[in-house]
C-alpha atoms as a PDB file:
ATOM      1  CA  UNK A   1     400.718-113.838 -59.664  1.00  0.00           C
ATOM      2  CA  UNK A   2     401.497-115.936 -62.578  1.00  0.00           C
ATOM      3  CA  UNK A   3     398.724-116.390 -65.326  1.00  0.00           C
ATOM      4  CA  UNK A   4     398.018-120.145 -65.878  1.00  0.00           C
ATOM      5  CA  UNK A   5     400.195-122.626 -67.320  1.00  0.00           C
ATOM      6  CA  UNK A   6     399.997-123.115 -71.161  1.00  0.00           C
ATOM      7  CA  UNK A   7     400.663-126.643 -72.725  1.00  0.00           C
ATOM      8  CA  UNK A   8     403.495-127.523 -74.900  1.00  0.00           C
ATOM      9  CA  UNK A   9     402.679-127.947 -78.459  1.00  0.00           C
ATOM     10  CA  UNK A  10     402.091-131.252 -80.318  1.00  0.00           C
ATOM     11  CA  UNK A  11     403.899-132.964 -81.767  1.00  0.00           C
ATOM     12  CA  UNK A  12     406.523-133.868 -79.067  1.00  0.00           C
ATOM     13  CA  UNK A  13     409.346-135.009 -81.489  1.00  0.00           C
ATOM     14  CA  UNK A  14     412.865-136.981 -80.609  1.00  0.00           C
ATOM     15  CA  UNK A  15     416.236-135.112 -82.210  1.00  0.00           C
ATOM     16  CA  UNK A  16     419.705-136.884 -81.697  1.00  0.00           C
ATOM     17  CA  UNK A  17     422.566-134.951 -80.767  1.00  0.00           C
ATOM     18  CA  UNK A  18     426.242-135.890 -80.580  1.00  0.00           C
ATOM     19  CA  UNK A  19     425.840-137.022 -76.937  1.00  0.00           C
ATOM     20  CA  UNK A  20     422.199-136.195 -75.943  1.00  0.00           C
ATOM     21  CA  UNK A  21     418.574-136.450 -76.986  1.00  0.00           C
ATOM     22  CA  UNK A  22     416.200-133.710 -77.224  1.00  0.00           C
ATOM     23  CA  UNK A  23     412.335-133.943 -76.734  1.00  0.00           C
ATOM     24  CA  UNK A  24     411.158-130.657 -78.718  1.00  0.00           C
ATOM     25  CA  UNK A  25     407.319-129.470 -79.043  1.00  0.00           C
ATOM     26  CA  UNK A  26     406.041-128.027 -81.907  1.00  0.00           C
ATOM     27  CA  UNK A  27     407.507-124.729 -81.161  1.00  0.00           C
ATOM     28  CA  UNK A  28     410.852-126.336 -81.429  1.00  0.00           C
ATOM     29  CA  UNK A  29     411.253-125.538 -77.208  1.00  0.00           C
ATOM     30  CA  UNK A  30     412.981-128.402 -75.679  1.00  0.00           C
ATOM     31  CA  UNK A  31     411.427-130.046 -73.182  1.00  0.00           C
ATOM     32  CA  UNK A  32     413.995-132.727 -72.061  1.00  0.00           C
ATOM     33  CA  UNK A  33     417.830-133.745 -72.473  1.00  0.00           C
ATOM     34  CA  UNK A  34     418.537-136.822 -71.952  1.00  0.00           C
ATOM     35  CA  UNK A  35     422.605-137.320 -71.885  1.00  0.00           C
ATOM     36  CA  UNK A  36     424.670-140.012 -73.435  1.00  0.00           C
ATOM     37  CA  UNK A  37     427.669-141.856 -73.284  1.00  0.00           C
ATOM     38  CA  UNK A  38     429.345-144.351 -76.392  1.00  0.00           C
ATOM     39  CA  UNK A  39     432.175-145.524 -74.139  1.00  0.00           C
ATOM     40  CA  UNK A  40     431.438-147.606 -71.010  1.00  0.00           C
ATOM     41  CA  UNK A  41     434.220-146.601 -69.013  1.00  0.00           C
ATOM     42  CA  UNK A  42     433.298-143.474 -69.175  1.00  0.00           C
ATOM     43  CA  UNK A  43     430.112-143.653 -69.091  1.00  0.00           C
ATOM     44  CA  UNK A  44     429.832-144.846 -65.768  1.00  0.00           C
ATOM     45  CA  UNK A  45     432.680-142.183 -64.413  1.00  0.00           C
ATOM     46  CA  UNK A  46     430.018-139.302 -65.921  1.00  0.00           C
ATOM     47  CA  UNK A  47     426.744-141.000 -65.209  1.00  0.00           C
ATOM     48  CA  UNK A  48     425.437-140.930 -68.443  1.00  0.00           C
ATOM     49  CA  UNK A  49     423.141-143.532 -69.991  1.00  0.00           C
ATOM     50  CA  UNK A  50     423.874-145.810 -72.930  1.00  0.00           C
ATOM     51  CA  UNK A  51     422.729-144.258 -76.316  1.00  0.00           C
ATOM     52  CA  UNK A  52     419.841-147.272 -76.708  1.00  0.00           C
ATOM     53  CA  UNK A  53     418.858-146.077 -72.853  1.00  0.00           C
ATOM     54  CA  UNK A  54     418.722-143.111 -73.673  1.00  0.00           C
ATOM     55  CA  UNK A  55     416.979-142.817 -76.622  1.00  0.00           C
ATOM     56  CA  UNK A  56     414.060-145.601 -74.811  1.00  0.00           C
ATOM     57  CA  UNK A  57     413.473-143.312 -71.971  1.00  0.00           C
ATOM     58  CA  UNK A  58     413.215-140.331 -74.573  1.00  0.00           C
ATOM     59  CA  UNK A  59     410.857-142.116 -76.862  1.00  0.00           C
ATOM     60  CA  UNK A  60     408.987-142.931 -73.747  1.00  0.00           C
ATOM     61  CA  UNK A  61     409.034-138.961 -72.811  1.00  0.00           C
ATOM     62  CA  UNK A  62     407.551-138.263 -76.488  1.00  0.00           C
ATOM     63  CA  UNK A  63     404.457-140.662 -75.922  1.00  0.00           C
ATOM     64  CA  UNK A  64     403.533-138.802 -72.679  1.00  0.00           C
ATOM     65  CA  UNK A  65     400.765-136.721 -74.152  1.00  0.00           C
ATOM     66  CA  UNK A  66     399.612-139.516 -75.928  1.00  0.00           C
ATOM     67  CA  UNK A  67     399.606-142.037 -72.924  1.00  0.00           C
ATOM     68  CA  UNK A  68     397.815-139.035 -70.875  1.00  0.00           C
ATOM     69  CA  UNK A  69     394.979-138.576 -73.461  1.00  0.00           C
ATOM     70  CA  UNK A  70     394.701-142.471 -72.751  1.00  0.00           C
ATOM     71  CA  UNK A  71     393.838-142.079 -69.251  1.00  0.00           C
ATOM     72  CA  UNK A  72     392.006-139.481 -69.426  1.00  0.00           C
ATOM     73  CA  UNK A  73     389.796-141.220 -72.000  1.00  0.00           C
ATOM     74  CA  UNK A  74     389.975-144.712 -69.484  1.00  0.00           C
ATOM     75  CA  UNK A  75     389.339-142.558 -66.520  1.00  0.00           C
ATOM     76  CA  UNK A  76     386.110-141.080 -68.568  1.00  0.00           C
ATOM     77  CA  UNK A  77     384.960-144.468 -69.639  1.00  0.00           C
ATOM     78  CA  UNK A  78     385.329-146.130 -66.184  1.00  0.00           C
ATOM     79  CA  UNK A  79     383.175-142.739 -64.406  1.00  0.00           C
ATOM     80  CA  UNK A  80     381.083-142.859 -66.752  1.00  0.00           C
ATOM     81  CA  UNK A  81     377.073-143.652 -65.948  1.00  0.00           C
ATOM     82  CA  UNK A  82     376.444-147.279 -66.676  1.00  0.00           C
END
């Protein structure tokens, strides 16, 4: 049986590749790809995302600890004893 899951390190950090984005943790262990494409045309033909797409939904992957922590601290607040 597999021992329990560890977390990723923080920082989550964005790095830029030719064609791709990377989400690395601290550890430099990437965590997501997310794949690009420059020229339309082709882009649709390979299902790739525009580079600003891209690099939104990556940013938005980078802020998911951070938007976690949040609930966790709204989900506290609101169970809280008044």
């Amino acid at each position: 049986m597999p021992g329990p899951a560890k977390p990723f390190r923080q920082p989550w950090t964005l790095v830029e590749h030719d064609e791709s984005f990377a989400v690395v943790d601290a550890s430099n262990t990437a965590l997501a790809l997310i794949y690009f494409k420059e020229e339309s045309g082709r882009r649709s033909s390979m299902r790739r995302l525009s580079r600003e797409d891209a690099r939104r939904l990556a940013t938005q992957v980078v802020r998911l600890p951070e938007l976690l922590e949040e609930l966790k601290q709204h989900r506290a607040a609101r169970d809280a004893p008044a």
